[in-house]
N, C-alpha and C. Protein backbone atom coordinates (compact mmCIF):
# COMPACT_ATOMS: atom_id res chain seq x y z
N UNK A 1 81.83 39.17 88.73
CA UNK A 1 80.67 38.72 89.46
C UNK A 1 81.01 38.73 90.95
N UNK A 2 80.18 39.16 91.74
CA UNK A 2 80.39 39.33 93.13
C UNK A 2 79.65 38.58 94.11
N UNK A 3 80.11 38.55 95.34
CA UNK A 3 79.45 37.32 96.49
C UNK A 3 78.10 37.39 96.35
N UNK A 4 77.59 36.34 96.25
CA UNK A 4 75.97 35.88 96.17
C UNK A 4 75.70 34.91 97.05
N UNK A 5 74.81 34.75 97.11
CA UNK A 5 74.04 33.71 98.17
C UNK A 5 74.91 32.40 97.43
N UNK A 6 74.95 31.98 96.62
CA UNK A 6 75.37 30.68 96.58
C UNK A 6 76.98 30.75 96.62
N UNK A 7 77.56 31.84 96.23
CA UNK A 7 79.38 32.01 96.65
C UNK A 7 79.38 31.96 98.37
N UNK A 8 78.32 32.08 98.98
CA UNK A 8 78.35 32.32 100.33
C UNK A 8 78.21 31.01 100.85
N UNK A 9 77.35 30.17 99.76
CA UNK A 9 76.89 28.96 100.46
C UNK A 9 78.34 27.85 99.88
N UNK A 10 78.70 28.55 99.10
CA UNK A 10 80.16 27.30 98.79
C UNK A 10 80.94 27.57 99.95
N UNK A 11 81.35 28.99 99.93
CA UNK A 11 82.08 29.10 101.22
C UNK A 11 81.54 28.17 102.46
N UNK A 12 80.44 28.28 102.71
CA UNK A 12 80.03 27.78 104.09
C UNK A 12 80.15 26.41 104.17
N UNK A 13 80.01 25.42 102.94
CA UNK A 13 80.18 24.46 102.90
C UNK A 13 81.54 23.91 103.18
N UNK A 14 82.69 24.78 102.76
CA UNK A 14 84.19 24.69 103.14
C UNK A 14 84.63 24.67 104.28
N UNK A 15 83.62 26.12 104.61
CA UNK A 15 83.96 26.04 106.29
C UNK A 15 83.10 24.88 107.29
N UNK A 16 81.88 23.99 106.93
CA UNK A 16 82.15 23.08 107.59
C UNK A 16 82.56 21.63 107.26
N UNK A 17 83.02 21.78 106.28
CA UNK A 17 84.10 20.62 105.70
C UNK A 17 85.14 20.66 106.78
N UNK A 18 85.59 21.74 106.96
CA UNK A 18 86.56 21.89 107.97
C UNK A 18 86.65 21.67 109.45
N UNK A 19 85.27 21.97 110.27
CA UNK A 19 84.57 21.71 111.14
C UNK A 19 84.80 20.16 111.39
N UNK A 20 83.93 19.61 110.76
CA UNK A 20 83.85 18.12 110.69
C UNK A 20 84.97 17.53 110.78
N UNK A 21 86.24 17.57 109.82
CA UNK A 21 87.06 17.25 109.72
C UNK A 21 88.42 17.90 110.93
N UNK A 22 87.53 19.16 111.60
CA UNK A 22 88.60 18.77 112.85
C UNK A 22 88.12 17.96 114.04
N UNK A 23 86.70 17.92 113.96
CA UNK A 23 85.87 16.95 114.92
C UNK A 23 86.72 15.89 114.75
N UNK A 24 86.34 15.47 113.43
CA UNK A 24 87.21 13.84 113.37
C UNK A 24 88.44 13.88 114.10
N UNK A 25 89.43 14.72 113.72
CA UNK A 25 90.88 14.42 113.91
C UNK A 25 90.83 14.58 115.58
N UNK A 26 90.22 15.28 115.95
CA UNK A 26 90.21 15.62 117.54
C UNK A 26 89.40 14.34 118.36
N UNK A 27 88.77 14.05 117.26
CA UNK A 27 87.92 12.83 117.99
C UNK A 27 88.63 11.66 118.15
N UNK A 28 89.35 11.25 116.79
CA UNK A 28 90.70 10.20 116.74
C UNK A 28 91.65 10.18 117.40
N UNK A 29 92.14 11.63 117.87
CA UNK A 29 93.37 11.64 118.58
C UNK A 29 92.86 11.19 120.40
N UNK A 30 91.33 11.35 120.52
CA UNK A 30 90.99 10.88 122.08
C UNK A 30 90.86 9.39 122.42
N UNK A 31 90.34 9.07 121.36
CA UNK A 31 89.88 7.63 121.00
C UNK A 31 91.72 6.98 121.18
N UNK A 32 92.62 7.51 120.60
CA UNK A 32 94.22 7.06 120.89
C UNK A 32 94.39 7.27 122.20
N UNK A 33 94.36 8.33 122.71
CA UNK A 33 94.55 8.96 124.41
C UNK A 33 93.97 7.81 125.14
N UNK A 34 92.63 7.58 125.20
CA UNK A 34 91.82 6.67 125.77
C UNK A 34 92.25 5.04 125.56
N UNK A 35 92.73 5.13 124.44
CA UNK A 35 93.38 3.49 124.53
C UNK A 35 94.66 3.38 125.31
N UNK A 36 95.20 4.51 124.69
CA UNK A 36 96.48 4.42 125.63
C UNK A 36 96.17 4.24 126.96
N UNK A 37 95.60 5.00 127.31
CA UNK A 37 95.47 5.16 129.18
C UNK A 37 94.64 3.12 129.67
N UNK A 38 93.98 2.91 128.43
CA UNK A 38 93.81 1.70 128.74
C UNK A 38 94.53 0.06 128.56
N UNK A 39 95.74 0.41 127.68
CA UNK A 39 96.69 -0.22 127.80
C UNK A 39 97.41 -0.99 128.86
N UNK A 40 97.15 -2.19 129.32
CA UNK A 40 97.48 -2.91 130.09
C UNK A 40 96.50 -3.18 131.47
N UNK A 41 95.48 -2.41 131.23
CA UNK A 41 94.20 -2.59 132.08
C UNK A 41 93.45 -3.71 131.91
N UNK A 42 93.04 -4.40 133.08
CA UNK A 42 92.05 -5.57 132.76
C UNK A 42 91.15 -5.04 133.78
N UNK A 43 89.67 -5.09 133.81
CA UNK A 43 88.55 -4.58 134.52
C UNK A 43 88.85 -5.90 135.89
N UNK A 44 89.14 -7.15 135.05
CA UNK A 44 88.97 -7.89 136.54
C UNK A 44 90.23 -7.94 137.27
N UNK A 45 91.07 -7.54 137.17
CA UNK A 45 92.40 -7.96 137.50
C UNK A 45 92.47 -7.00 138.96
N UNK A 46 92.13 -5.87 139.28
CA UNK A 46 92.61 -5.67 140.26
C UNK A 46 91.09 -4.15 140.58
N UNK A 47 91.11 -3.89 141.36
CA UNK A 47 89.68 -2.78 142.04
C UNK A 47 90.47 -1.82 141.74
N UNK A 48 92.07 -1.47 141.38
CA UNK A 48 92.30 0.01 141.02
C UNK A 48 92.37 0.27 139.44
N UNK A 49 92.47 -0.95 138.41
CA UNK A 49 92.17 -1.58 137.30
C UNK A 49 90.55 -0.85 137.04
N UNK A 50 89.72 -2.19 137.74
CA UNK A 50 88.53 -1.78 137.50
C UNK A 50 88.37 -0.03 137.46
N UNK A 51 88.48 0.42 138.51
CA UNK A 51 88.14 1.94 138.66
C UNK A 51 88.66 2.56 137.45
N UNK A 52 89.92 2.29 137.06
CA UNK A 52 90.84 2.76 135.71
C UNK A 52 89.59 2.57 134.65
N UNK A 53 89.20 1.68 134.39
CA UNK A 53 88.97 1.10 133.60
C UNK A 53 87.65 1.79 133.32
N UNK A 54 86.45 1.71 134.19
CA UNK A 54 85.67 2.54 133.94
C UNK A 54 85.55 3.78 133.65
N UNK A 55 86.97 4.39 134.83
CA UNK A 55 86.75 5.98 134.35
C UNK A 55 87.10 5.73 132.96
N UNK A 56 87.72 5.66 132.40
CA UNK A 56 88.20 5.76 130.50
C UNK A 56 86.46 5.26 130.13
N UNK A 57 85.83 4.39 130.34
CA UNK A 57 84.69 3.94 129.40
C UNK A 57 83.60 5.47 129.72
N UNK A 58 83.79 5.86 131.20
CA UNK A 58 82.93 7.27 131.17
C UNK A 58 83.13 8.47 130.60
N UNK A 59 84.71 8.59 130.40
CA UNK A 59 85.29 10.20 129.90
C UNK A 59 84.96 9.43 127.83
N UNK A 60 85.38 8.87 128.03
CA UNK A 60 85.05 7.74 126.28
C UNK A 60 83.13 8.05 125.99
N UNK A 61 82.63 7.95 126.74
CA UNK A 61 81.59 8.17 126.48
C UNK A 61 80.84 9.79 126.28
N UNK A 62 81.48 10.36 127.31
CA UNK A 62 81.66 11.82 127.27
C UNK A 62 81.96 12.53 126.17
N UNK A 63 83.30 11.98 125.88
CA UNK A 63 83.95 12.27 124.71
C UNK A 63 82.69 11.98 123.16
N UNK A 64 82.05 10.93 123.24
CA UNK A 64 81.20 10.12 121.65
C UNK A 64 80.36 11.26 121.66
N UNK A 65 79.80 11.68 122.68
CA UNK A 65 78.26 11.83 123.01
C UNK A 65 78.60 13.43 122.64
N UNK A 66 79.98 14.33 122.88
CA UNK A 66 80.15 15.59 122.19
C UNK A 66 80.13 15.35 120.90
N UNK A 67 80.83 14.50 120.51
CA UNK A 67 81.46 14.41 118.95
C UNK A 67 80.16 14.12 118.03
N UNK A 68 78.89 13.59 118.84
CA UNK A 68 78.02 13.21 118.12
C UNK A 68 76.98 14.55 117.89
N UNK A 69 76.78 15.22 119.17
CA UNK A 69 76.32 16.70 118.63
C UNK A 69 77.19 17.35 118.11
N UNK A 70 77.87 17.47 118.20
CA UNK A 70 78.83 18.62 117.13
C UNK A 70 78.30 18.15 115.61
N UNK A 71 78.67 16.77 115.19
CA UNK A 71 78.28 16.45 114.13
C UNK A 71 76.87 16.52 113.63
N UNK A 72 76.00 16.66 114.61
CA UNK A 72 74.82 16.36 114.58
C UNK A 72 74.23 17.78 114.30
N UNK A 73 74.81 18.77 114.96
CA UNK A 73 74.39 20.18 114.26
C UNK A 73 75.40 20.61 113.27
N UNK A 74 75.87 19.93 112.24
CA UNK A 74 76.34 20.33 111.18
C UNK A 74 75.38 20.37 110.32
N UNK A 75 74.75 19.03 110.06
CA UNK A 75 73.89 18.84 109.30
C UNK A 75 72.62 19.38 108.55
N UNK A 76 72.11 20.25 109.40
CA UNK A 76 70.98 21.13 108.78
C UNK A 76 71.69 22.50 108.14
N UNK A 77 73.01 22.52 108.68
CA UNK A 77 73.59 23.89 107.86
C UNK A 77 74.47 23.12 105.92
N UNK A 78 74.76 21.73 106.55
CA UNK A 78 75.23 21.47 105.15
C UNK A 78 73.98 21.30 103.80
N UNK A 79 73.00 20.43 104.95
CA UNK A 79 71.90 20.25 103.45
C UNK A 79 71.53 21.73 103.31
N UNK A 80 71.05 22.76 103.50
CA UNK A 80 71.12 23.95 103.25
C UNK A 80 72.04 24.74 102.44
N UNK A 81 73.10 24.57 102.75
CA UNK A 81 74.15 24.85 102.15
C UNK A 81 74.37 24.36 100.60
N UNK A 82 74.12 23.04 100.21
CA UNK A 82 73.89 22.15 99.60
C UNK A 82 73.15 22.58 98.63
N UNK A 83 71.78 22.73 98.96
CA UNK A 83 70.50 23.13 98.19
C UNK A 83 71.03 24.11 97.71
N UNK A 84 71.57 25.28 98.26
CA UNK A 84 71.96 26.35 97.67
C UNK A 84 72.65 26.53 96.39
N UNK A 85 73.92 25.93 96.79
CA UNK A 85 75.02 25.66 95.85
C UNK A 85 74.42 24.48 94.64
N UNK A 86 73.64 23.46 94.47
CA UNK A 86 72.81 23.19 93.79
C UNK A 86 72.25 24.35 92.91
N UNK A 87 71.39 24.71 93.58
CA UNK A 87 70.38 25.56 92.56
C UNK A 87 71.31 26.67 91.92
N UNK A 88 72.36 27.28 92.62
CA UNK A 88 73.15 28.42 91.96
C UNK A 88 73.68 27.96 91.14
N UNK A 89 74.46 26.41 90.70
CA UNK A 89 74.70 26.02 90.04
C UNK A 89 74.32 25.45 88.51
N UNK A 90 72.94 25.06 89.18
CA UNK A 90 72.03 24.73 88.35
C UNK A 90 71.62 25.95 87.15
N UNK A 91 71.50 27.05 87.90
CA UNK A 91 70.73 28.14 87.12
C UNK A 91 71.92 29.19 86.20
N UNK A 92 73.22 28.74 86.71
CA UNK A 92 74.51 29.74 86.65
C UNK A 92 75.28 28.67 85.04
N UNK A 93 74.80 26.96 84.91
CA UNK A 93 75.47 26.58 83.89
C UNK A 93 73.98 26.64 82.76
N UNK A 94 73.15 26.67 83.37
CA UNK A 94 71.63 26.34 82.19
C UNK A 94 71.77 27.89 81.43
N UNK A 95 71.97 28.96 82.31
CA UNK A 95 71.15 29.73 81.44
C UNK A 95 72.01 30.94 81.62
N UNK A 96 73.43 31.27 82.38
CA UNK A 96 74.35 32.18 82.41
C UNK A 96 75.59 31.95 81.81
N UNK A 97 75.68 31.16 81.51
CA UNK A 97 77.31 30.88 80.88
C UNK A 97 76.57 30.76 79.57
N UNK A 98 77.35 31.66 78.67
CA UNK A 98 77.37 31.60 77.28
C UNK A 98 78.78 31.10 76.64
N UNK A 99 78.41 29.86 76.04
CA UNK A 99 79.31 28.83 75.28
C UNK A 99 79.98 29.28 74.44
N UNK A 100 79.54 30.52 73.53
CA UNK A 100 79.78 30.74 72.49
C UNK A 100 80.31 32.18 72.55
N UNK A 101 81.21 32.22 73.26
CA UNK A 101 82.45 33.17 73.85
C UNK A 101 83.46 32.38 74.78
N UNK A 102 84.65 33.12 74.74
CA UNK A 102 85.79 32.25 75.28
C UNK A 102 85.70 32.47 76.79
N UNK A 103 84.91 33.55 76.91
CA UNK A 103 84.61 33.73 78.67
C UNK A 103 83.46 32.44 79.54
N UNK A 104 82.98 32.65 78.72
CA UNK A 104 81.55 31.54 78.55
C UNK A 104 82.39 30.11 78.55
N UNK A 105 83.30 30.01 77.74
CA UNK A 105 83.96 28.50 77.97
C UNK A 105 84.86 28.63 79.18
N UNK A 106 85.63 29.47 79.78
CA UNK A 106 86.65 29.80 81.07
C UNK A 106 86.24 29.61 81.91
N UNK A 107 84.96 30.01 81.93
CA UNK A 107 83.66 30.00 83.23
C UNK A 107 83.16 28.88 83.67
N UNK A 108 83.01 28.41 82.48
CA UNK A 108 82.57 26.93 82.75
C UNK A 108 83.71 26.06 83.31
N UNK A 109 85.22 26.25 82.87
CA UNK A 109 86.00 25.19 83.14
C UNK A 109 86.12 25.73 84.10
N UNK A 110 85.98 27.24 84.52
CA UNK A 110 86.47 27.14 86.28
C UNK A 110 85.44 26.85 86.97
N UNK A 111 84.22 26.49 86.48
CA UNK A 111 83.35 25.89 87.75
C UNK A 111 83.61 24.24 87.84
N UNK A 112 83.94 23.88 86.43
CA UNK A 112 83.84 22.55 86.57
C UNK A 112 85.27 21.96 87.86
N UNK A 113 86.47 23.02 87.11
CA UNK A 113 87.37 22.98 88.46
C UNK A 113 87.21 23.03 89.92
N UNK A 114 86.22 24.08 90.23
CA UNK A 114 85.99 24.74 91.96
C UNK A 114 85.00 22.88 91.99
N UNK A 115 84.37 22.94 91.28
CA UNK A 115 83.26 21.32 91.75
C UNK A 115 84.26 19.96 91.70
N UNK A 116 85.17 20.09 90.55
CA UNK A 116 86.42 18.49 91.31
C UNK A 116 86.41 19.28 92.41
N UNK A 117 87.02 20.43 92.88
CA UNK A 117 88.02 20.63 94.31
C UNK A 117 87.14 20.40 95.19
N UNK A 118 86.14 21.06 95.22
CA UNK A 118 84.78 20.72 96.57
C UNK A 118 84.97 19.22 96.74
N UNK A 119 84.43 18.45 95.77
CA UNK A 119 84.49 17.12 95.54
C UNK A 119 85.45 16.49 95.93
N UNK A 120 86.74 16.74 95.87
CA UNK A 120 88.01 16.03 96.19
C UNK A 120 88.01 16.24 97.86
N UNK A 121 87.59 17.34 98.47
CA UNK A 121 87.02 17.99 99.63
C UNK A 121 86.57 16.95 100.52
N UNK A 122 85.18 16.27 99.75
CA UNK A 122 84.10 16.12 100.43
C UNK A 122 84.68 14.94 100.59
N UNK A 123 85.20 13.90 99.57
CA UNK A 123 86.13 12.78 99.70
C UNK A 123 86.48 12.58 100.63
N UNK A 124 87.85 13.39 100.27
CA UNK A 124 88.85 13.01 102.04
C UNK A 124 88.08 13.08 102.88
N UNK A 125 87.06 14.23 103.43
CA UNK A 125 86.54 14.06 104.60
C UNK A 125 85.75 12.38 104.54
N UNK A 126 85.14 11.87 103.50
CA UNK A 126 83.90 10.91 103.64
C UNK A 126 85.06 9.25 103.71
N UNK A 127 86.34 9.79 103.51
CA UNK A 127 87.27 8.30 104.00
C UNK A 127 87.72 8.38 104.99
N UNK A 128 87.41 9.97 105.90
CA UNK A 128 88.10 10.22 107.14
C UNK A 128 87.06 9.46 108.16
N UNK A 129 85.85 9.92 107.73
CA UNK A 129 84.63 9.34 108.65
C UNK A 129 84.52 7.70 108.29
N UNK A 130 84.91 7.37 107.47
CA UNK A 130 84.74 5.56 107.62
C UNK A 130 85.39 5.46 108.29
N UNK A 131 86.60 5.70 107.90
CA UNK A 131 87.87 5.04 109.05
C UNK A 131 87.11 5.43 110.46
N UNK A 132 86.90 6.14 111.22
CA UNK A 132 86.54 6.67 112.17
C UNK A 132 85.11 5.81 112.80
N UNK A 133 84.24 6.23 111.58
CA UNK A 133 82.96 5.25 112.10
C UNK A 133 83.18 3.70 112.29
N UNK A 134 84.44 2.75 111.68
CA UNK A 134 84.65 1.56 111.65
C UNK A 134 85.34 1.48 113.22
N UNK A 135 86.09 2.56 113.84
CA UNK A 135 86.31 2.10 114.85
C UNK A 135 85.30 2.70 116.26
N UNK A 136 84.30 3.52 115.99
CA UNK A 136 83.31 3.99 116.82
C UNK A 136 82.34 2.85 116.57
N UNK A 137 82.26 1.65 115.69
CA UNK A 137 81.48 0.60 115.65
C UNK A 137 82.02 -0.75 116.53
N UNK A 138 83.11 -0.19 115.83
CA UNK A 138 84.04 -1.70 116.88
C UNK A 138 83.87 -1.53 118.25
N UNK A 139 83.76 -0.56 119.07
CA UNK A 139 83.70 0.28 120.40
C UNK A 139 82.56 -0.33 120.67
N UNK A 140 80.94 0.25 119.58
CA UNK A 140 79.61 0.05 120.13
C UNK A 140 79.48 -2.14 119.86
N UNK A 141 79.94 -2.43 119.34
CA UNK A 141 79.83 -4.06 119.50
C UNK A 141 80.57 -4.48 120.81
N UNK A 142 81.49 -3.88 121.31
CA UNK A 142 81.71 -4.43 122.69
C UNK A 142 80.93 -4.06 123.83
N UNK A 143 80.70 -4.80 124.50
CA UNK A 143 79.40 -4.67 125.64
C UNK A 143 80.20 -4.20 127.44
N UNK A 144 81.22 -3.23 127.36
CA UNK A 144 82.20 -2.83 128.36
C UNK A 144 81.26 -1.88 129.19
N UNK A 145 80.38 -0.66 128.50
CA UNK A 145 79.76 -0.12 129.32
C UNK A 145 78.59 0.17 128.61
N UNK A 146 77.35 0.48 129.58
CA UNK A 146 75.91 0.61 128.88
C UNK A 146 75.72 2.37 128.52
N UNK A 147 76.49 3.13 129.41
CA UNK A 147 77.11 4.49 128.69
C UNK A 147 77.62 4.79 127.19
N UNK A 148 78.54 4.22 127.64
CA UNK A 148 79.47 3.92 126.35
C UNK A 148 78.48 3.64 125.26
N UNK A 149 77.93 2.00 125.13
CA UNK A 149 77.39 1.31 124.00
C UNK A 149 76.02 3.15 123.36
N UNK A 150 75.15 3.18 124.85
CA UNK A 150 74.76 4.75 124.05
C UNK A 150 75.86 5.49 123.47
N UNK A 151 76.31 6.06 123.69
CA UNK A 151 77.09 7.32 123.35
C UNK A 151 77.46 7.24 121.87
N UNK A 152 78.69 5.82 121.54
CA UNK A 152 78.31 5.32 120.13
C UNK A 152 77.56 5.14 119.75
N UNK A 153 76.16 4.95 120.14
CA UNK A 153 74.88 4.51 119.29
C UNK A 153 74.70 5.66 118.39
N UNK A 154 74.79 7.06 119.51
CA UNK A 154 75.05 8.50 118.98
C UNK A 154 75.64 9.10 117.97
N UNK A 155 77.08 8.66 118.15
CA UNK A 155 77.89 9.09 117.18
C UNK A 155 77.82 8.18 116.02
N UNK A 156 77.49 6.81 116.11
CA UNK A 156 76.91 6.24 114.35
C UNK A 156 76.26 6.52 113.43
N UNK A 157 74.96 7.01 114.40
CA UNK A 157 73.80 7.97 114.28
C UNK A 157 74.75 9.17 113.38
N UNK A 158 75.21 9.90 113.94
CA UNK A 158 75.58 11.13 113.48
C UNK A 158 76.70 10.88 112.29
N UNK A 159 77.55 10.33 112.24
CA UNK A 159 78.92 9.88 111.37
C UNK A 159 77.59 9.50 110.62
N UNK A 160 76.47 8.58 110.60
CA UNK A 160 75.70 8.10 108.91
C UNK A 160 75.30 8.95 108.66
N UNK A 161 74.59 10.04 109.25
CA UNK A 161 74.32 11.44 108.79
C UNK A 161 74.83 12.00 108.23
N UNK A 162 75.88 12.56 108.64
CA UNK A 162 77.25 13.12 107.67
C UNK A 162 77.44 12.54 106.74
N UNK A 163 77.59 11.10 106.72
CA UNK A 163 78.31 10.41 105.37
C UNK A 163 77.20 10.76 104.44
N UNK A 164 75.56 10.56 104.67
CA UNK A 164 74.70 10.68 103.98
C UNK A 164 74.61 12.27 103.34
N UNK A 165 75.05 13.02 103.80
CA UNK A 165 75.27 14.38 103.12
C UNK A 165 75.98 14.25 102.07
N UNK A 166 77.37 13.69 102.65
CA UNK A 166 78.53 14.23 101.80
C UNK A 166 78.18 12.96 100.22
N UNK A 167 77.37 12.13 100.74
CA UNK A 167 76.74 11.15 99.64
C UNK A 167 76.37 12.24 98.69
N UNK A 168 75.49 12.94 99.12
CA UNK A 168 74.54 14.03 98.17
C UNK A 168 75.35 15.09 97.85
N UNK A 169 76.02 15.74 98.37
CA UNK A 169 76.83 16.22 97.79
C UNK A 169 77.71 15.65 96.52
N UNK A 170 78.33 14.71 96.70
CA UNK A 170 79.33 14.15 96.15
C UNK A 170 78.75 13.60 94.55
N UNK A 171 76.90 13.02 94.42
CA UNK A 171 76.23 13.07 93.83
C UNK A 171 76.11 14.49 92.82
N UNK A 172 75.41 15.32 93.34
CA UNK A 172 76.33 16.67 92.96
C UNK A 172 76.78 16.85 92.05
N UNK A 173 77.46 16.85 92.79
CA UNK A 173 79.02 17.38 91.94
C UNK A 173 79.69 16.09 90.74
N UNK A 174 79.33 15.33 91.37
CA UNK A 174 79.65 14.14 89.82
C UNK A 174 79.06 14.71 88.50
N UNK A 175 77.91 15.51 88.87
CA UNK A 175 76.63 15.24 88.14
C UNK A 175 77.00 16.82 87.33
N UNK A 176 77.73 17.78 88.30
CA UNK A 176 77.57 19.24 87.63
C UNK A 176 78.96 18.90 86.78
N UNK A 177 80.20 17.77 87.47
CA UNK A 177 80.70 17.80 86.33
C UNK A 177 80.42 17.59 85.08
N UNK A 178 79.92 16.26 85.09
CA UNK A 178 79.12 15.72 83.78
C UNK A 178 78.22 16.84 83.00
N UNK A 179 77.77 17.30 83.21
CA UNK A 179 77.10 18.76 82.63
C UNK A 179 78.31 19.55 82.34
N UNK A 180 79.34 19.88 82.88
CA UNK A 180 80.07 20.47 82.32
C UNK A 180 80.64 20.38 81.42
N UNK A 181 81.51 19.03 81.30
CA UNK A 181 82.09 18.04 80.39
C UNK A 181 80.98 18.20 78.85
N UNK A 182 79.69 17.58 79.58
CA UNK A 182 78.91 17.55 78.44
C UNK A 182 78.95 19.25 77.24
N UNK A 183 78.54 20.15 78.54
CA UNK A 183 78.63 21.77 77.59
C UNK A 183 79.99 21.93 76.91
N UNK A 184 80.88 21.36 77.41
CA UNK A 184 82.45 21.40 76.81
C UNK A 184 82.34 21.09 75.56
């Protein structure tokens, strides 16, 4: 069997599994940079402090407000993506896999396999984004800059978006296992 719209749309889904998940890591490693540089800063303590201090809450804000579009145009390519791999799925265990051949059973266990791995996929990324969104929340509850408090408003916005995908996804794929299991 050869690339189809929905082998295209698993792929694509991988590739922005990957996306996302370097957003995060690139986003985490600034969010560290930015503390660091704010390490031992107090806004009132001194006017070269203060200045310190703000620039980090402006480049910090700079920084949310990318991370939140980036994430933010993932999203119409994953639910798409999604739908796809859904319905190919849907139509590829109902009415193309024949049970009653040993190819027909292979087929099935290697989809039920490729759907844990997606799944195990979508996971890591969806514990990468808590961790991440728990400290882009802790950020937006402190009242340091009115930049800032937007910018996270942004990226919460966008991190629940995402999580809310990889929800449906993850739904999914619970679900094509269980169908699989069940045809087993």
């Amino acid at each position: 069997m050869g690339e189809t719209k929905y082998t295209r749309a698993a792929s694509e889904l991988m590739r922005l599994l990957q996306v996302v998940s370097s957003e995060n890591n690139r986003t985490a490693a600034e969010v560290n940079r930015q503390a660091e540089r704010l390490e031992g800063v107090r806004r009132d303590r001194s006017a070269e402090d203060a200045a310190r201090f703000d620039q980090v809450m402006a480049d910090s804000a700079v920084m949310f407000e990318q991370y939140a579009q980036g994430l933010q145009s993932t999203i119409p390519d994953f639910q798409e993506n999604i739908a796809t791999v859904k319905e190919g799925s849907d139509i590829h265990i109902k009415s193309e896999i024949d049970l009653n051949t040993e190819e027909g059973r292979a087929e099935l266990a290697a989809t039920h396999r490729e759907a844990k791995g997606l799944l195990e996929t979508f996971q890591d990324n969806l514990t990468k984004l808590g961790v991440l969104r728990s400290i882009v929340a802790s950020l937006h509850q402190r009242d340091d800059d009115p930049h800032l408090k937007r910018a996270t408003a942004l990226a919460l916005a966008a991190i629940d978006g995402i999580i809310a995908v990889h929800r449906d996804f993850e739904t999914f794929a619970l679900g094509l296992q269980f169908t699989a299991d069940e045809k087993s």
